[in-house]
Protein backbone atom coordinates (compact mmCIF):
# COMPACT_ATOMS: atom_id res chain seq x y z
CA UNK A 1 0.00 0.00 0.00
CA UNK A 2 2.68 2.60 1.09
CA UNK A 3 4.95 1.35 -1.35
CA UNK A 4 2.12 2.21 -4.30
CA UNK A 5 1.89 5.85 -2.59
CA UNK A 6 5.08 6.36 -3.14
CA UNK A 7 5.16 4.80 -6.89
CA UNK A 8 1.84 7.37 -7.54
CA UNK A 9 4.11 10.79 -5.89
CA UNK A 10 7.16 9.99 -8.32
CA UNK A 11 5.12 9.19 -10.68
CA UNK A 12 2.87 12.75 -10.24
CA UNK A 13 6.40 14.37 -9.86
CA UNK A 14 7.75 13.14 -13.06
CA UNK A 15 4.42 14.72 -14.57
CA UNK A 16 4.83 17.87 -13.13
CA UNK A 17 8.49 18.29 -14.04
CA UNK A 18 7.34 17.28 -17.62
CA UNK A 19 4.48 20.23 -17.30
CA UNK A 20 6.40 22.69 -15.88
CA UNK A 21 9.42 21.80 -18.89
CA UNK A 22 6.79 22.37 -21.42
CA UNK A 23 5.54 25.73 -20.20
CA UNK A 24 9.44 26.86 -20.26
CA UNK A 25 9.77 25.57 -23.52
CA UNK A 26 6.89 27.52 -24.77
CA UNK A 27 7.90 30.88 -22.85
CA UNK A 28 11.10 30.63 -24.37
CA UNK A 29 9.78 30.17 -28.22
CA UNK A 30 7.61 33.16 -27.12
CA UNK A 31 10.68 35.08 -26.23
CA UNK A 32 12.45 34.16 -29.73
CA UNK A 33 9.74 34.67 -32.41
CA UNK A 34 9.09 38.25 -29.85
CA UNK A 35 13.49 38.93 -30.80
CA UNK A 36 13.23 37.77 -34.50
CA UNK A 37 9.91 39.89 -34.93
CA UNK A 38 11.64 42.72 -33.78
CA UNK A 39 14.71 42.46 -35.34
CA UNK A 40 12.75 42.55 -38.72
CA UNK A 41 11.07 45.35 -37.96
CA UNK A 42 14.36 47.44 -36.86
């Protein structure tokens, strides 16, 4: 039983790490097309 608790938080963890990667990855593609977009415009 405990041992299955435990599986379940890493597993949640994992998850979350994935999640939180994900939103990073987008903030940072964000952040590039924002530089390229206005390096074309100056």
């Amino acid at each position: 039983m405990l041992r299955g608790a435990d599986e379940n938080k890493t597993i949640i963890r994992e998850i979350e790490k994935k999640e939180i990667a994900g939103i990073l990855e987008e903030i940072n593609w964000k952040n590039l097309s924002d530089k390229n977009y206005w390096t074309k415009l100056s």
